[in-house]
N, C-alpha and C. Protein backbone atom coordinates (compact mmCIF):
# COMPACT_ATOMS: atom_id res chain seq x y z
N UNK A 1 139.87 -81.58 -117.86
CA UNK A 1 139.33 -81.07 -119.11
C UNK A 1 138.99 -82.20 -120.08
N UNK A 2 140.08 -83.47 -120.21
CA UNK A 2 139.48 -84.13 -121.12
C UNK A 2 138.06 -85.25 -120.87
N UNK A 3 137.79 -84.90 -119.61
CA UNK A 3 136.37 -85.74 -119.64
C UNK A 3 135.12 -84.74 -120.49
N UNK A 4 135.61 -83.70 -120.23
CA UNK A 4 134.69 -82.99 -121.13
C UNK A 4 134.74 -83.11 -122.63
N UNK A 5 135.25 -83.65 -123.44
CA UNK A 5 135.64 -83.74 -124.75
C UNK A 5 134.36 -84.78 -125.15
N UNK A 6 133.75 -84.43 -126.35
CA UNK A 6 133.08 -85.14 -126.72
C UNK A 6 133.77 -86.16 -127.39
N UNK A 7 132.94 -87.26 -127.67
CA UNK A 7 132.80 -88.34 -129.00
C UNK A 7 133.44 -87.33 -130.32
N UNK A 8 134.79 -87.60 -130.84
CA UNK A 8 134.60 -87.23 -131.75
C UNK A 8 135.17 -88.66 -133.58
N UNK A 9 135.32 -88.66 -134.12
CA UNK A 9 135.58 -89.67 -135.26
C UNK A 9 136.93 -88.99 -135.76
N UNK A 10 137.72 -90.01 -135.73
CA UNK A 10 139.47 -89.86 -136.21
C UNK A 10 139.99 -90.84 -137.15
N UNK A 11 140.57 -90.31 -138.01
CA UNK A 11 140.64 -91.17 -139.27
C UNK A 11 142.74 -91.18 -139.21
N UNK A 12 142.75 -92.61 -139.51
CA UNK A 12 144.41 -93.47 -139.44
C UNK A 12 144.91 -92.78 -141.07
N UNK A 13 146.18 -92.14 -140.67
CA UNK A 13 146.85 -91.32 -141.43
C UNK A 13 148.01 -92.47 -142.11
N UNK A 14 148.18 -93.35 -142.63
CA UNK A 14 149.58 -94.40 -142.84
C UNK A 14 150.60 -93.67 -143.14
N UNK A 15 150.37 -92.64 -143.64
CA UNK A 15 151.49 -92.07 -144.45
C UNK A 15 152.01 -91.34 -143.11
N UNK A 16 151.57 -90.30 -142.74
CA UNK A 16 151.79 -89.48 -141.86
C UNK A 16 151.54 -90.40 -140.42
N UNK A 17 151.84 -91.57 -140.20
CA UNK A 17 151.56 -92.05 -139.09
C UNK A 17 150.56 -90.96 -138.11
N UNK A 18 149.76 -90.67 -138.09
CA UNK A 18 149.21 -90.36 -137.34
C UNK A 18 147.31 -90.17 -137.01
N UNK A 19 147.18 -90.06 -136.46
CA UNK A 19 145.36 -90.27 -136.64
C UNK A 19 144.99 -88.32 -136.85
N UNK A 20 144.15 -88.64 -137.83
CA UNK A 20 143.29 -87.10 -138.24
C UNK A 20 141.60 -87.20 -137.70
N UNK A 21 141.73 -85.90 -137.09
CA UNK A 21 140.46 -85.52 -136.71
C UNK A 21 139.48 -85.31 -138.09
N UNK A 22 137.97 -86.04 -137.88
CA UNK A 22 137.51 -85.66 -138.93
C UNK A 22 136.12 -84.72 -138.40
N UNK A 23 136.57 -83.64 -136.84
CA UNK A 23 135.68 -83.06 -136.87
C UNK A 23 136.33 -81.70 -136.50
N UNK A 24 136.21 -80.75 -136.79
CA UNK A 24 136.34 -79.31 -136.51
C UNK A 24 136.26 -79.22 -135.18
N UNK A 25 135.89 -79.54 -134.58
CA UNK A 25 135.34 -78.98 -133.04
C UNK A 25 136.83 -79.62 -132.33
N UNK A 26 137.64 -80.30 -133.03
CA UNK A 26 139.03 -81.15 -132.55
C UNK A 26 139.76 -80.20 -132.15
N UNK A 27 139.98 -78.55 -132.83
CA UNK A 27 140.48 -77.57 -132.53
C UNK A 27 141.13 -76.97 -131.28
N UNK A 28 139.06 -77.16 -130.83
CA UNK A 28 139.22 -76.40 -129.52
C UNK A 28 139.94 -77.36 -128.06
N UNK A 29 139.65 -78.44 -128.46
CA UNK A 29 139.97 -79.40 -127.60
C UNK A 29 141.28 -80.11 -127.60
N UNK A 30 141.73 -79.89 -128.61
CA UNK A 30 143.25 -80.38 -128.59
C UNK A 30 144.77 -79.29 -128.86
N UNK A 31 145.86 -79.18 -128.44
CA UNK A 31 146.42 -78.75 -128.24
C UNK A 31 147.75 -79.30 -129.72
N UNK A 32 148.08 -78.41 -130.68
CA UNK A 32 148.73 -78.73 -131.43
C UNK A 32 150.25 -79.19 -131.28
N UNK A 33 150.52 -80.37 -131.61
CA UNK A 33 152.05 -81.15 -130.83
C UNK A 33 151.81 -81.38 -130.10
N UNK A 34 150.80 -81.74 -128.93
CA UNK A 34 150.64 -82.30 -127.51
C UNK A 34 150.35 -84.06 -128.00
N UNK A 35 150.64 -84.83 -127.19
CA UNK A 35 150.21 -86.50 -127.33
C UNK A 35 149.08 -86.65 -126.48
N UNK A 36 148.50 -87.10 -127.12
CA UNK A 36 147.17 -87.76 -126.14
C UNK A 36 146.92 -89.25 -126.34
N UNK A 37 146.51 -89.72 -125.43
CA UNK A 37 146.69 -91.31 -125.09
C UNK A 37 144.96 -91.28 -126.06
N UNK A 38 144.80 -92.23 -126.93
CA UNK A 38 143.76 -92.31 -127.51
C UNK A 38 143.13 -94.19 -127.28
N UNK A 39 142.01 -94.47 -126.68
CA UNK A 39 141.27 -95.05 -126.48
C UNK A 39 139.93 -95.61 -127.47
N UNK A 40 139.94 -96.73 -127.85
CA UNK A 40 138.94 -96.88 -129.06
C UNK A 40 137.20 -97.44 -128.25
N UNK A 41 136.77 -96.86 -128.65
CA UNK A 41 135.47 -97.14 -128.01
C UNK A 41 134.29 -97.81 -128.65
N UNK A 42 133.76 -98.45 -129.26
CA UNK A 42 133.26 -99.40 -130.20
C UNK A 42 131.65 -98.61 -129.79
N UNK A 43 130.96 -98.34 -130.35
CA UNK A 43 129.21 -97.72 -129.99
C UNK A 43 128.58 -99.00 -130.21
N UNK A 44 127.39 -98.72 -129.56
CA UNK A 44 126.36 -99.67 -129.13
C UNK A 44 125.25 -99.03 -129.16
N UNK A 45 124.14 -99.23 -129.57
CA UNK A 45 122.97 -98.75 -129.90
C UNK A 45 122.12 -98.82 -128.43
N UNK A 46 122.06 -97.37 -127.78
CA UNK A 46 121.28 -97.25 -126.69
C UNK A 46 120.17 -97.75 -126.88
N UNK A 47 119.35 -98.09 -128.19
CA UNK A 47 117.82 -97.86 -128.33
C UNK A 47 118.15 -99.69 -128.36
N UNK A 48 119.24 -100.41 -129.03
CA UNK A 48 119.09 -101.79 -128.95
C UNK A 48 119.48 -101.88 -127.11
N UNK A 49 120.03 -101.56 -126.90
CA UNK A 49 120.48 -101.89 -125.53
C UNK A 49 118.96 -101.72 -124.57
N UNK A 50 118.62 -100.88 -124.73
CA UNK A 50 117.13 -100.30 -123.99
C UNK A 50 116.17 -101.63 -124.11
N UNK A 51 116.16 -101.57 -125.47
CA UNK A 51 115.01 -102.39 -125.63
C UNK A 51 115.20 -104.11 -125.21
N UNK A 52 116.65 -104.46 -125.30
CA UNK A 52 117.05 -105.69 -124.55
C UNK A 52 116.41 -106.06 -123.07
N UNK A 53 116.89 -105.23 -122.50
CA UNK A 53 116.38 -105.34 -121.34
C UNK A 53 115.01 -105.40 -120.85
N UNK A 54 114.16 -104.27 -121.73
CA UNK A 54 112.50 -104.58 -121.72
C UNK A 54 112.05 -105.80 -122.13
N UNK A 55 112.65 -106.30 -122.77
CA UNK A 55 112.10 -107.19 -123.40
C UNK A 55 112.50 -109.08 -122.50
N UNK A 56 113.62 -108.35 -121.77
CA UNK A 56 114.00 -109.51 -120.50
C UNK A 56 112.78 -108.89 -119.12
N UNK A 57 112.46 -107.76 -118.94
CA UNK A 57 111.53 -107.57 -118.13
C UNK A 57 110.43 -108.09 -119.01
N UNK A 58 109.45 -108.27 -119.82
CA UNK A 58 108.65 -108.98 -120.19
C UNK A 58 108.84 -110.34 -120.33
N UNK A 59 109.71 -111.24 -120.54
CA UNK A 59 109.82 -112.48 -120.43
C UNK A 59 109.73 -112.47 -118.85
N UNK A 60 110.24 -112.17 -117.82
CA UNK A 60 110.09 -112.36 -116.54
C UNK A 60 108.60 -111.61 -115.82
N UNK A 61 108.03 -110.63 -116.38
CA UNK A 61 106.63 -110.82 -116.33
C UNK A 61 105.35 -112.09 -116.38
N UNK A 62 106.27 -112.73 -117.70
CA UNK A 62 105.10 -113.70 -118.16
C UNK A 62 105.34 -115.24 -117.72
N UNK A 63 106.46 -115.08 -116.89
CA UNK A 63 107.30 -116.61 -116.60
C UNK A 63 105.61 -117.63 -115.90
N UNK A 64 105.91 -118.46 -116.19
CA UNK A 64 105.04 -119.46 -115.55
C UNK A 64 104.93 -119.66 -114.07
N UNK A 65 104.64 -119.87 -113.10
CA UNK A 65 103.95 -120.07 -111.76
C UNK A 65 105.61 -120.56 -111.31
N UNK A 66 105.29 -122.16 -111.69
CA UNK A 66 106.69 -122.80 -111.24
C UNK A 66 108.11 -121.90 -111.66
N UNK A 67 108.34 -120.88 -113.13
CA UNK A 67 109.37 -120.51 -112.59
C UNK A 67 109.81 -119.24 -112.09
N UNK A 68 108.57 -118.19 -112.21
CA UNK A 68 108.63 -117.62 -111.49
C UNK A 68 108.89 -117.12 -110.00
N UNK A 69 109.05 -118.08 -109.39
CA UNK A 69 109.75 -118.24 -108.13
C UNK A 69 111.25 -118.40 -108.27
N UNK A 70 111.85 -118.92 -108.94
CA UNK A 70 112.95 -119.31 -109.22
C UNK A 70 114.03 -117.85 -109.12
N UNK A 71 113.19 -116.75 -109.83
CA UNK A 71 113.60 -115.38 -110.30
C UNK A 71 112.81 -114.33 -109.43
N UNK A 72 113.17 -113.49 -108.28
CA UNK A 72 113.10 -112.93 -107.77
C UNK A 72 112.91 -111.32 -108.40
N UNK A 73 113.70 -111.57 -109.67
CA UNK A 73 113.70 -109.91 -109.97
C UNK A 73 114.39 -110.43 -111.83
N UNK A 74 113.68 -109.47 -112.74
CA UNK A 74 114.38 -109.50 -114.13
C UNK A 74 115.88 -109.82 -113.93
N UNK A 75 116.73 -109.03 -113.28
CA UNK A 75 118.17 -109.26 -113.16
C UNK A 75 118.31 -110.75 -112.54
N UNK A 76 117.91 -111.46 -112.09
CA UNK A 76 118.46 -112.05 -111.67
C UNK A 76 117.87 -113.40 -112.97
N UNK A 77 116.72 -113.15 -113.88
CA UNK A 77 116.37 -113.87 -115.17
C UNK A 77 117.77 -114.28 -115.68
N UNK A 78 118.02 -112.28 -116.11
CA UNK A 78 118.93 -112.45 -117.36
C UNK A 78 120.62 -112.82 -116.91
N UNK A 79 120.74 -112.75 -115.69
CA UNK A 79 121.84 -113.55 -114.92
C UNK A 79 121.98 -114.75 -115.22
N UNK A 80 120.56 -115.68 -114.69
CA UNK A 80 120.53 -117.04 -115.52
C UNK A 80 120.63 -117.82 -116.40
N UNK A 81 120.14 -116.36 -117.55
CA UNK A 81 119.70 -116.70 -118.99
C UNK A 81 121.51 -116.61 -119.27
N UNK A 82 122.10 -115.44 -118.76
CA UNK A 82 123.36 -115.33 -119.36
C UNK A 82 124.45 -116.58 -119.36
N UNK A 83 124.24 -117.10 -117.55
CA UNK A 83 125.07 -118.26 -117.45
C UNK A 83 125.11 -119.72 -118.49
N UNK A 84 123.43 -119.81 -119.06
CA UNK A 84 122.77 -120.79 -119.49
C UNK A 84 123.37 -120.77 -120.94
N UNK A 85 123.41 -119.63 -121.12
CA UNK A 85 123.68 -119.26 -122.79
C UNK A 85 125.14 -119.45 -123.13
N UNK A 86 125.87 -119.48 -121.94
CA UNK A 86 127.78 -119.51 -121.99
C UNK A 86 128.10 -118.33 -122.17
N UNK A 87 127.30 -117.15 -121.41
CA UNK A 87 127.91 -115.92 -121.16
C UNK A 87 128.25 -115.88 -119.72
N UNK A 88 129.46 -116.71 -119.36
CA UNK A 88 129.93 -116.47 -117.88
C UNK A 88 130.72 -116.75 -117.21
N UNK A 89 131.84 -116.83 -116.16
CA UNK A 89 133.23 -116.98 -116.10
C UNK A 89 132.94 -118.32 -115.25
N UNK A 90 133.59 -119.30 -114.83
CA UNK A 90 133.41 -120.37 -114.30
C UNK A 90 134.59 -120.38 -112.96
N UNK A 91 134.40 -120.60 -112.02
CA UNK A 91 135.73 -120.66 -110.60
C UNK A 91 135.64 -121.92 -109.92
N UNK A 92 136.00 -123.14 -109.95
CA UNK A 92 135.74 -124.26 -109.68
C UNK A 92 136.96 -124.34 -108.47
N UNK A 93 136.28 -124.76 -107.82
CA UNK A 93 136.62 -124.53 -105.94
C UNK A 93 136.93 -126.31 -105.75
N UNK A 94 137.93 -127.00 -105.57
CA UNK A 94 138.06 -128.50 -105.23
C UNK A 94 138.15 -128.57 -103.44
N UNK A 95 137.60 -129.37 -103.12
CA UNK A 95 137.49 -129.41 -101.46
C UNK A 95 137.48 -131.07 -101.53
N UNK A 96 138.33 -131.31 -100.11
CA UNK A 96 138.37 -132.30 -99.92
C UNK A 96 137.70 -133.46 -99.55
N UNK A 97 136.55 -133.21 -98.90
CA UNK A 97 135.16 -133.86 -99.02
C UNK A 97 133.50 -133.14 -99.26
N UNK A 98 132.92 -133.97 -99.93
CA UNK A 98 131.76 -133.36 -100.44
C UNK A 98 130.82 -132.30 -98.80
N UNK A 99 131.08 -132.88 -97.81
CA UNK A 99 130.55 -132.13 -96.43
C UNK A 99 131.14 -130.34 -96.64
N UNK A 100 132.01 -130.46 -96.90
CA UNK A 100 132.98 -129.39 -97.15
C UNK A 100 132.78 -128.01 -98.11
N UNK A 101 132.47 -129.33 -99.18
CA UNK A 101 131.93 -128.38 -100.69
C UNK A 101 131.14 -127.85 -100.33
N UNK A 102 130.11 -128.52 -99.46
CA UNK A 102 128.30 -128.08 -99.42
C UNK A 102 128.81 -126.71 -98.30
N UNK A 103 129.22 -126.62 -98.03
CA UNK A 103 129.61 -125.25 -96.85
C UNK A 103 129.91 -124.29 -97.97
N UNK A 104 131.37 -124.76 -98.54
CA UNK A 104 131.57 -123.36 -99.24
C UNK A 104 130.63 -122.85 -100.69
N UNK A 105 130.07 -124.04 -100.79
CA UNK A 105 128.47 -123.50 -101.90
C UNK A 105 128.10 -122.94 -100.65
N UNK A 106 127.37 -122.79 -99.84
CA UNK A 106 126.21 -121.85 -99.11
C UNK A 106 127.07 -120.67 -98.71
N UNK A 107 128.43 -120.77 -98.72
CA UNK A 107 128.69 -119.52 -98.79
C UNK A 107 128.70 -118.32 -99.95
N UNK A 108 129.10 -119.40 -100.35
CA UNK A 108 129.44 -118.83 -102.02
C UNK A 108 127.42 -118.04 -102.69
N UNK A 109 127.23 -118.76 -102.31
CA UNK A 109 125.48 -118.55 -102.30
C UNK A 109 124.74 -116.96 -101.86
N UNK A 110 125.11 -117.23 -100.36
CA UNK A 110 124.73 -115.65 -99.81
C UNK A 110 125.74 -114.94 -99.80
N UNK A 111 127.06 -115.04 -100.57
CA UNK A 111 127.95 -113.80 -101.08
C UNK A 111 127.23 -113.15 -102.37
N UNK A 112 126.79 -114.18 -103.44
CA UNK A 112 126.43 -113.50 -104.55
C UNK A 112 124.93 -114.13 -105.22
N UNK A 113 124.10 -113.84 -104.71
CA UNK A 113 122.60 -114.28 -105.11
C UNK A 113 122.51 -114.44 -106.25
N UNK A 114 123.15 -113.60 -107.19
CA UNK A 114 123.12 -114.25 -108.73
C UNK A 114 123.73 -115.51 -109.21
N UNK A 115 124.76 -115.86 -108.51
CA UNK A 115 125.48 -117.20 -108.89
C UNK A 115 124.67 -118.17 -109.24
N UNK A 116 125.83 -118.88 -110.02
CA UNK A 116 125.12 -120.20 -110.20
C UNK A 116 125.80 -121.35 -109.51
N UNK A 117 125.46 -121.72 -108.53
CA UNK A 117 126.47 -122.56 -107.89
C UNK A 117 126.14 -124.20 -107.71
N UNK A 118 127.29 -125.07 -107.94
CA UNK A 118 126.81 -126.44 -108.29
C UNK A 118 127.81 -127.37 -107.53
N UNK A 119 126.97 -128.22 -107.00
CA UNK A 119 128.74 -128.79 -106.13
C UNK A 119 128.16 -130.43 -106.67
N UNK A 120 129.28 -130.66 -107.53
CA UNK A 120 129.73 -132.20 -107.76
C UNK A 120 131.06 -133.16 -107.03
N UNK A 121 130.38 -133.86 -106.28
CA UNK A 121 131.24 -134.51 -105.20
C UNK A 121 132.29 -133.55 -104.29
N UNK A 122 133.20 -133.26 -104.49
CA UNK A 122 134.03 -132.68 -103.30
C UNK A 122 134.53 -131.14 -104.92
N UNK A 123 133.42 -130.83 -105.33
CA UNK A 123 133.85 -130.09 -106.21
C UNK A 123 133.15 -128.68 -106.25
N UNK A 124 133.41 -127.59 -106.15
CA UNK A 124 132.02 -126.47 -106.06
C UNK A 124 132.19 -125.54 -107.31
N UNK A 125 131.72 -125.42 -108.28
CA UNK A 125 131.58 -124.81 -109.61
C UNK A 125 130.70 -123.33 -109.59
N UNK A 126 131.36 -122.48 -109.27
CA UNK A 126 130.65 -120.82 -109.37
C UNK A 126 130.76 -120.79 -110.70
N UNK A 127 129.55 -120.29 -111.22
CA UNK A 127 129.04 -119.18 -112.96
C UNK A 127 128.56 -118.05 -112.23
N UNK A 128 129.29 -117.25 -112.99
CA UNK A 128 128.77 -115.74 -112.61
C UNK A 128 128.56 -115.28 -114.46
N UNK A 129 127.65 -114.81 -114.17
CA UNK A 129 127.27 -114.34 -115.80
C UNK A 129 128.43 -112.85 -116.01
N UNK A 130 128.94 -113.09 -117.52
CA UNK A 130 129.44 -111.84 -117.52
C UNK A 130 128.91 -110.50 -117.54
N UNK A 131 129.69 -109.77 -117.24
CA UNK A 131 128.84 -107.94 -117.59
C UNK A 131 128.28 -108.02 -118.83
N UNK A 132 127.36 -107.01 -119.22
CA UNK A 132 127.16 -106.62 -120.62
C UNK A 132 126.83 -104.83 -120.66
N UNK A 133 127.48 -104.80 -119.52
CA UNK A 133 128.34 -103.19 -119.78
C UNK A 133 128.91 -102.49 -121.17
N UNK A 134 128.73 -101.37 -121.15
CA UNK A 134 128.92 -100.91 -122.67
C UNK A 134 130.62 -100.90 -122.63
N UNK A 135 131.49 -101.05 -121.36
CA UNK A 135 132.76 -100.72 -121.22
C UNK A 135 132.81 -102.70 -121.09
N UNK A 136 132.58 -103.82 -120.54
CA UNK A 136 132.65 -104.94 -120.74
C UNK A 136 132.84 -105.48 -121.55
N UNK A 137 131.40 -105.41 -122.19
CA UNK A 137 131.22 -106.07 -123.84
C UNK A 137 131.52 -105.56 -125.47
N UNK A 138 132.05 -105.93 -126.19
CA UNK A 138 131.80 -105.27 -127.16
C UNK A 138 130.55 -105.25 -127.76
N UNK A 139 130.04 -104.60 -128.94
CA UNK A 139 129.08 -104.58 -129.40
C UNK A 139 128.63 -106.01 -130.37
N UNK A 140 129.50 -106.49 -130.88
CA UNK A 140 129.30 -107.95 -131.89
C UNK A 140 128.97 -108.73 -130.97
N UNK A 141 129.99 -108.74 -129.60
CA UNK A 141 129.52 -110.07 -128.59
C UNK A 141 127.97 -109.73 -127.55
N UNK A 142 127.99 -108.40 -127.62
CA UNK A 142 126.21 -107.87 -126.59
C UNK A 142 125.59 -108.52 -127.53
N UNK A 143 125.59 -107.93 -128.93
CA UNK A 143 124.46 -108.55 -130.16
C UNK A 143 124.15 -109.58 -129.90
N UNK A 144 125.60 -110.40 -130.17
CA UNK A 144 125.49 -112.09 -130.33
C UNK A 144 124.54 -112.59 -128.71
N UNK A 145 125.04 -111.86 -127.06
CA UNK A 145 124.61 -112.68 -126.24
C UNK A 145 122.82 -111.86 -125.86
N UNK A 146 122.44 -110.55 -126.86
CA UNK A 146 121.50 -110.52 -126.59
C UNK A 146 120.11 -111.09 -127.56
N UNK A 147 120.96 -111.68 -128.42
CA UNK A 147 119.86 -112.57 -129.58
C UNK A 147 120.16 -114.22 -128.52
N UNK A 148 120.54 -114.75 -127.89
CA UNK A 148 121.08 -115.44 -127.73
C UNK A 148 120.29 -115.85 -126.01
N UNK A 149 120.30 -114.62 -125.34
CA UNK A 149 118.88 -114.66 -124.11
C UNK A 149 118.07 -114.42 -123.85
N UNK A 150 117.74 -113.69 -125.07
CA UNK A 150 116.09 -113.38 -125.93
C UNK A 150 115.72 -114.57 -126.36
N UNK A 151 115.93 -115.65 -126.97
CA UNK A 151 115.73 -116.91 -127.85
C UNK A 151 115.48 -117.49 -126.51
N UNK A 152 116.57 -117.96 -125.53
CA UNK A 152 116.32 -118.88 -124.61
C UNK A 152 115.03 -118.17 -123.51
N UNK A 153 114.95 -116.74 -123.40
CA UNK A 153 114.00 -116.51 -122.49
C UNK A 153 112.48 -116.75 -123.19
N UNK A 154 112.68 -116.14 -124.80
CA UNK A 154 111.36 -116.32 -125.12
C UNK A 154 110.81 -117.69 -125.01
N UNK A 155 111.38 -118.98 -125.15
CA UNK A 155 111.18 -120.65 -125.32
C UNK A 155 110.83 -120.77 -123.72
N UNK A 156 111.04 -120.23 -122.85
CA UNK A 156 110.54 -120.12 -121.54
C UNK A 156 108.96 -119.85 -121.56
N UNK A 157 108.75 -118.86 -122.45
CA UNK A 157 107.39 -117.98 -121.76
C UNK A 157 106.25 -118.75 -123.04
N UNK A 158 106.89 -119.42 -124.17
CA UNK A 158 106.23 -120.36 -125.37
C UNK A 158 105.78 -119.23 -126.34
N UNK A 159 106.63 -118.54 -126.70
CA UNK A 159 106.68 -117.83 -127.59
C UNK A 159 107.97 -117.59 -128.46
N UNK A 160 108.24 -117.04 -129.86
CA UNK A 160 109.31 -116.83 -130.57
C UNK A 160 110.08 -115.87 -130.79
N UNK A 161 111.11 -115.76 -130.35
CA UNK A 161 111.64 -114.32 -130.00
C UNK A 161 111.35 -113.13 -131.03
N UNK A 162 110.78 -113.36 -132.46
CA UNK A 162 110.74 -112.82 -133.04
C UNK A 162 108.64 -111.74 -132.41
N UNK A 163 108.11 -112.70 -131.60
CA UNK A 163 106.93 -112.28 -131.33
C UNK A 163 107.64 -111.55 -129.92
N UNK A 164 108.31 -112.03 -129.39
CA UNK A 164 108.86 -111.19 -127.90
C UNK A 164 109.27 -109.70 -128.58
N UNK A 165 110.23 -109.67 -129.43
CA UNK A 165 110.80 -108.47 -129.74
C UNK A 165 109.65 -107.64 -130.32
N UNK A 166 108.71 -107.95 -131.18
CA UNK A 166 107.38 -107.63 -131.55
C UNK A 166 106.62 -106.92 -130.51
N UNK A 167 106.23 -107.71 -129.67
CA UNK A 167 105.11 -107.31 -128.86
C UNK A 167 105.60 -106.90 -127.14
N UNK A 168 106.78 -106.45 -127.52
CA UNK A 168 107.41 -106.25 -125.88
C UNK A 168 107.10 -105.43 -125.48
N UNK A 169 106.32 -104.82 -124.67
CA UNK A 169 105.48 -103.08 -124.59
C UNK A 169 104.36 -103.13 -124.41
N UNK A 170 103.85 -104.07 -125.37
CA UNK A 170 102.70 -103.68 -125.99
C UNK A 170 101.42 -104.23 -124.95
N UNK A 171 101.26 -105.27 -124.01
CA UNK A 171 100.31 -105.78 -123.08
C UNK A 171 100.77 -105.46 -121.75
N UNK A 172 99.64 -104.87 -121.04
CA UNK A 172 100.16 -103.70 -120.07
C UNK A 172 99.01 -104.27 -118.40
């Protein structure tokens, strides 16, 4: 039953330790004296989230010759763009000679096509870009990393992100 429960807004009681429903419809859905495990969920603007992504499919539309090859598919742009930007976890693999490293990079390679994989001397450095899942990210840090691979994708295509976000749609 409780996946069915909508979104509703609950307001912190200090006095009465307890959180108050500030919607009527709380009624039907909650059970008076029962505990419910309550979960905070931070919103994110579907229409900013939407338009992020179009607007990484138009930078990878317009990529140049040379790097358009590089990028096989938008996802795998904003994978790049994410690692590039310092949106991404780092797993640094030490091997005992550089012959060694170069193996477990090519593995590491056709396990995860998005990686970013780098081998310095007997050293192999995986970036995997983080999620930007609405359950991943919060909303301040999506903002921050989607102004952040908008800027670096638009300086790719020689335009200003402020003309990317502008005209993303719009040439067909």
């Amino acid at each position: 039953m409780t996946d069915k429960i909508p979104p509703m807004a609950f307001t912190w009681d200090q006095e009465s330790r307890s959180m108050r429903a500030r919607d009527r419809r709380a009624e039907r859905f909650f059970e008076h004296g029962k505990t419910y495990r309550l979960a905070i969920r931070e919103g994110r603007s579907q229409v900013s989230h939407d338009h992020y992504f179009a607007c990484i499919e138009e930078v990878w539309r317009n990529l140049p010759d040379e790097q358009a090859e590089r990028f096989p598919s938008s996802k795998h742009l904003r994978k790049h763009l994410l690692i590039k930007c310092g949106y991404h976890h780092l797993t640094e693999i030490p091997c005992e000679v550089s012959e060694v490293a170069e193996r477990v990079a090519a593995r590491i390679r056709v396990k995860d096509e998005y990686a970013l994989v780098l081998v310095q001397g007997g050293v192999v450095r995986e970036y995997t870009a983080q999620s930007q899942s609405k359950e991943s990210m919060r909303p301040k840090v999506f903002q921050k990393s989607k102004q952040d691979v908008l800027e670096a994708g638009a300086m790719m295509i020689g335009v200003s992100v402020e003309d990317l976000v502008r005209n993303q749609g719009r040439a067909a």
